[in-house]
C-alpha atoms as a PDB file:
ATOM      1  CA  UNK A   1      -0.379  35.494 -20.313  1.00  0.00           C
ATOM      2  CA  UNK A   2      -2.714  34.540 -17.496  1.00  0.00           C
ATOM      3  CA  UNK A   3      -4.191  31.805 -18.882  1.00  0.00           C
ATOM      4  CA  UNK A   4      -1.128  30.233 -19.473  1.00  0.00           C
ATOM      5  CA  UNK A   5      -0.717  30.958 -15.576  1.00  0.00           C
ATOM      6  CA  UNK A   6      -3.938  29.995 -14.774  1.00  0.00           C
ATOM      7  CA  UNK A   7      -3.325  27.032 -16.854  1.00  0.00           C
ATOM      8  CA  UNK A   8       0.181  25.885 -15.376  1.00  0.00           C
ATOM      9  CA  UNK A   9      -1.268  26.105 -11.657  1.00  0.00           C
ATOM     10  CA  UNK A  10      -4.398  24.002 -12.603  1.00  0.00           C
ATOM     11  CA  UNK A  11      -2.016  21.462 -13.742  1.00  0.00           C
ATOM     12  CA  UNK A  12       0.098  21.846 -10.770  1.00  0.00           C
ATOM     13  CA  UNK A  13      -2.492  21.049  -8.442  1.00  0.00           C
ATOM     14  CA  UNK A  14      -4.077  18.281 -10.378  1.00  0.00           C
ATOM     15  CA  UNK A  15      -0.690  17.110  -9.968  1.00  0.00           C
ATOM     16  CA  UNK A  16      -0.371  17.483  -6.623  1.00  0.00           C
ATOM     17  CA  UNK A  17      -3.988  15.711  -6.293  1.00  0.00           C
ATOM     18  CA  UNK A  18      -3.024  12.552  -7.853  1.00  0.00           C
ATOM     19  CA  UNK A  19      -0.126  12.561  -6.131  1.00  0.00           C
ATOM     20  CA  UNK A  20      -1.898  12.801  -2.623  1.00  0.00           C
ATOM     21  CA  UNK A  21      -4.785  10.314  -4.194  1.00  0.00           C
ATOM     22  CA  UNK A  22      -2.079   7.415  -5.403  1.00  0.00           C
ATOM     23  CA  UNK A  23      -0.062   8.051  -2.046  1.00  0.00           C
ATOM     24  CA  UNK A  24      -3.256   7.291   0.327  1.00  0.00           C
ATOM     25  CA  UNK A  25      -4.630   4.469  -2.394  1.00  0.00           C
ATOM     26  CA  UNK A  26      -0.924   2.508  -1.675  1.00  0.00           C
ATOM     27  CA  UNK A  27      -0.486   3.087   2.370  1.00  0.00           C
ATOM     28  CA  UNK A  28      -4.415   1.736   2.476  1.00  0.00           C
ATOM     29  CA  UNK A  29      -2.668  -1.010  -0.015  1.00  0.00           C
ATOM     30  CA  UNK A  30      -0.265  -1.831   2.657  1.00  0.00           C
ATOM     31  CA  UNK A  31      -1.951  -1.750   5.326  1.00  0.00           C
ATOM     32  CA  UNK A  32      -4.835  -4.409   3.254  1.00  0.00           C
ATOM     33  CA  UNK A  33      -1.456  -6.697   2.594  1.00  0.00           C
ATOM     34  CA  UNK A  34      -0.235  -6.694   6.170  1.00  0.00           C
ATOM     35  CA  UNK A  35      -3.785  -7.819   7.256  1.00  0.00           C
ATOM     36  CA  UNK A  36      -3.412 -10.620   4.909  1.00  0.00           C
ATOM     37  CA  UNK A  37      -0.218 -11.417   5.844  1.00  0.00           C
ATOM     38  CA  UNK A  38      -1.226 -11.359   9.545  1.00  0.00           C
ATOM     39  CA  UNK A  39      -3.728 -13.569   8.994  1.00  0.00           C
ATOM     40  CA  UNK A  40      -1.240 -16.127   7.379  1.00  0.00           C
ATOM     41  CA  UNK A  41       1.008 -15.814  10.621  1.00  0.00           C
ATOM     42  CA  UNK A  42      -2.542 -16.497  12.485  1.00  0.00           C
ATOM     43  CA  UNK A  43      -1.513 -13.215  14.781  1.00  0.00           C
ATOM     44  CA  UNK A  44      -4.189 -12.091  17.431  1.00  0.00           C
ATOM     45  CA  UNK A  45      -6.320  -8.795  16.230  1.00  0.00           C
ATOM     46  CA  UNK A  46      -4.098  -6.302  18.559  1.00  0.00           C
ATOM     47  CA  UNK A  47      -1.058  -8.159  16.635  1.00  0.00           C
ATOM     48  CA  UNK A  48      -2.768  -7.458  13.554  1.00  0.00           C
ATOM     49  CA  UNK A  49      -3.380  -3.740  13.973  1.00  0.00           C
ATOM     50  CA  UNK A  50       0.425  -3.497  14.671  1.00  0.00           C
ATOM     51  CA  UNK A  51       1.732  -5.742  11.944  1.00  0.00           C
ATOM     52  CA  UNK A  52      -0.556  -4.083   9.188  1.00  0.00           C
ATOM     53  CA  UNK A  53       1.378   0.135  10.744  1.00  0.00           C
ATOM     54  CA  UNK A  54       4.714  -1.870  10.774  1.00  0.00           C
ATOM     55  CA  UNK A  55       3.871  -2.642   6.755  1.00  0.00           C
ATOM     56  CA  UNK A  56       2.995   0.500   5.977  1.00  0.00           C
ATOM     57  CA  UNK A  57       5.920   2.083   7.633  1.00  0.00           C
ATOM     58  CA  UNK A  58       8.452  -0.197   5.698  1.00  0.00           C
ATOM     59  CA  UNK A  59       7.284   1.544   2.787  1.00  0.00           C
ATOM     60  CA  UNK A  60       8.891   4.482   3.637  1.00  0.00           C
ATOM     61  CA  UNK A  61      12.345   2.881   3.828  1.00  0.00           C
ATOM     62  CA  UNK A  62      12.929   3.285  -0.276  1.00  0.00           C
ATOM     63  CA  UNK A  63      11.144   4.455  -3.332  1.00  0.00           C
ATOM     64  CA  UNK A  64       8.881   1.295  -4.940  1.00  0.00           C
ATOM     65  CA  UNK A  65       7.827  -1.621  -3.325  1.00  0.00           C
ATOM     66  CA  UNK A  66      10.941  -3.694  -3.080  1.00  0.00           C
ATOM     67  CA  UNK A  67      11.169  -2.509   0.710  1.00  0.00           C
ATOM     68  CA  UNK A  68       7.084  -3.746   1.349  1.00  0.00           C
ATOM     69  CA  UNK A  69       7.971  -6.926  -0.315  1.00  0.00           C
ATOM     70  CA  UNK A  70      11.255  -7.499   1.431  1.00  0.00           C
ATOM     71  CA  UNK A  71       9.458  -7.007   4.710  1.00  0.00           C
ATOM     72  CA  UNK A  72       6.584  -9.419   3.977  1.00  0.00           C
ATOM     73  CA  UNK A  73       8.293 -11.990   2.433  1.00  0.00           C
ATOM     74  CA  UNK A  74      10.604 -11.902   5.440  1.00  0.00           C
ATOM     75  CA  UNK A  75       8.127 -12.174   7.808  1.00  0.00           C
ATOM     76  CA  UNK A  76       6.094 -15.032   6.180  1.00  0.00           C
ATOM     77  CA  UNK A  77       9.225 -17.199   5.745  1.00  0.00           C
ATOM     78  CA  UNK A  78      10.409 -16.471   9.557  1.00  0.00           C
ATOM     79  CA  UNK A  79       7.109 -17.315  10.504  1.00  0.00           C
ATOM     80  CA  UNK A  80       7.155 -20.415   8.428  1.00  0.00           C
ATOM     81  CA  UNK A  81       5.093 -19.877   5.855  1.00  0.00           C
ATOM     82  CA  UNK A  82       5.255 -21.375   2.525  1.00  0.00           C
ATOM     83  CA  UNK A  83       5.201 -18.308  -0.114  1.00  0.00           C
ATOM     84  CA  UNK A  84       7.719 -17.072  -2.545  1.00  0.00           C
ATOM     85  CA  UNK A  85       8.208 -13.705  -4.049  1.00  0.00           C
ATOM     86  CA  UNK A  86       5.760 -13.895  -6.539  1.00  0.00           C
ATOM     87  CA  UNK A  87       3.402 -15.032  -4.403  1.00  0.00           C
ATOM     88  CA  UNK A  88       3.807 -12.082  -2.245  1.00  0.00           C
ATOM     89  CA  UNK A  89       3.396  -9.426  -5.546  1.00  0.00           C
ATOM     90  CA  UNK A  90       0.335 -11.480  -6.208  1.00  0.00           C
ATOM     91  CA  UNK A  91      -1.091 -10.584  -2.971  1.00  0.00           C
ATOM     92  CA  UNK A  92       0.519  -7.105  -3.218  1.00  0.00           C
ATOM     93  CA  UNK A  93      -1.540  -6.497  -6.537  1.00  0.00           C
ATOM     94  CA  UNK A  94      -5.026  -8.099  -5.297  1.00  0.00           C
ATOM     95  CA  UNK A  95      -5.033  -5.540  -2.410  1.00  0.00           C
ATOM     96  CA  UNK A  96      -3.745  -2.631  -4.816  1.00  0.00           C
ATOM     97  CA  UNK A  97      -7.197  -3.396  -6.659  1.00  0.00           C
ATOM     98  CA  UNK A  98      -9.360  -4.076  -3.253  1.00  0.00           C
ATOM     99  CA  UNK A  99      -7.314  -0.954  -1.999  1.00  0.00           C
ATOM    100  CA  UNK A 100      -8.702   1.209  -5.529  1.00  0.00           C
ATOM    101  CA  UNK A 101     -12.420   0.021  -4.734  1.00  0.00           C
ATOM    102  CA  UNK A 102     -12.723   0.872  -1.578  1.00  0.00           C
ATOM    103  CA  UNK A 103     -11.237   4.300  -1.709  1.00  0.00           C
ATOM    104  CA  UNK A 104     -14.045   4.859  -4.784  1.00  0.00           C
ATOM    105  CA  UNK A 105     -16.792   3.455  -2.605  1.00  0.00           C
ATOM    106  CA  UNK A 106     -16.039   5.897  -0.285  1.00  0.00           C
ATOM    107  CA  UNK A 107     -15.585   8.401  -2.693  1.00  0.00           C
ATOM    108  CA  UNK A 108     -19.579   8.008  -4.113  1.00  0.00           C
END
């Protein structure tokens, strides 16, 4: 019967890794995807660095990305900036990747 113990907590906390893992891969996500964005609303670096938190803070607001996306798309379009949706999840998945390869460069 310990194995089965042993067994059940090594899943639990290879759980809880990946958890932790995809949880830091998407806020570093974010924050990649509110630099871009900031850089489309030509903001000053100190505007940056506060733009790219506010981003990752949004995602907190609801489960998923629909709150990130919201935000951003918001944003660009106040700030007059010709993007739609899509364009937006485009730039949402080219930072999830960029986001992935950083976090196993720093990982090696």
């Amino acid at each position: 019967m310990t194995s089965f113990s042993d067994r059940e907590r090594a899943f639990e906390n290879k759980f809880a890794r990946d958890e932790e893992l995809q949880f830091r891969i998407t806020a570093r996500r974010n924050r990649l995807v509110g630099t871009w964005a900031a850089g489309l609303m030509k903001l000053t670096p100190e505007e940056t660095d506060a733009y790219a938190k506010s981003v990752v803070q949004a995602d907190f607001e609801e489960a998923g990305d629909e709150d990130v996306i919201r935000k951003l798309l918001g944003d660009l379009v106040s700030a007059g900036i010709d993007i739609d949706e899509l364009g937006v999840r485009s730039a949402l998945d080219a930072q999830m990747a960029e986001a992935r390869r950083q976090y196993i460069e720093e990982a090696n």
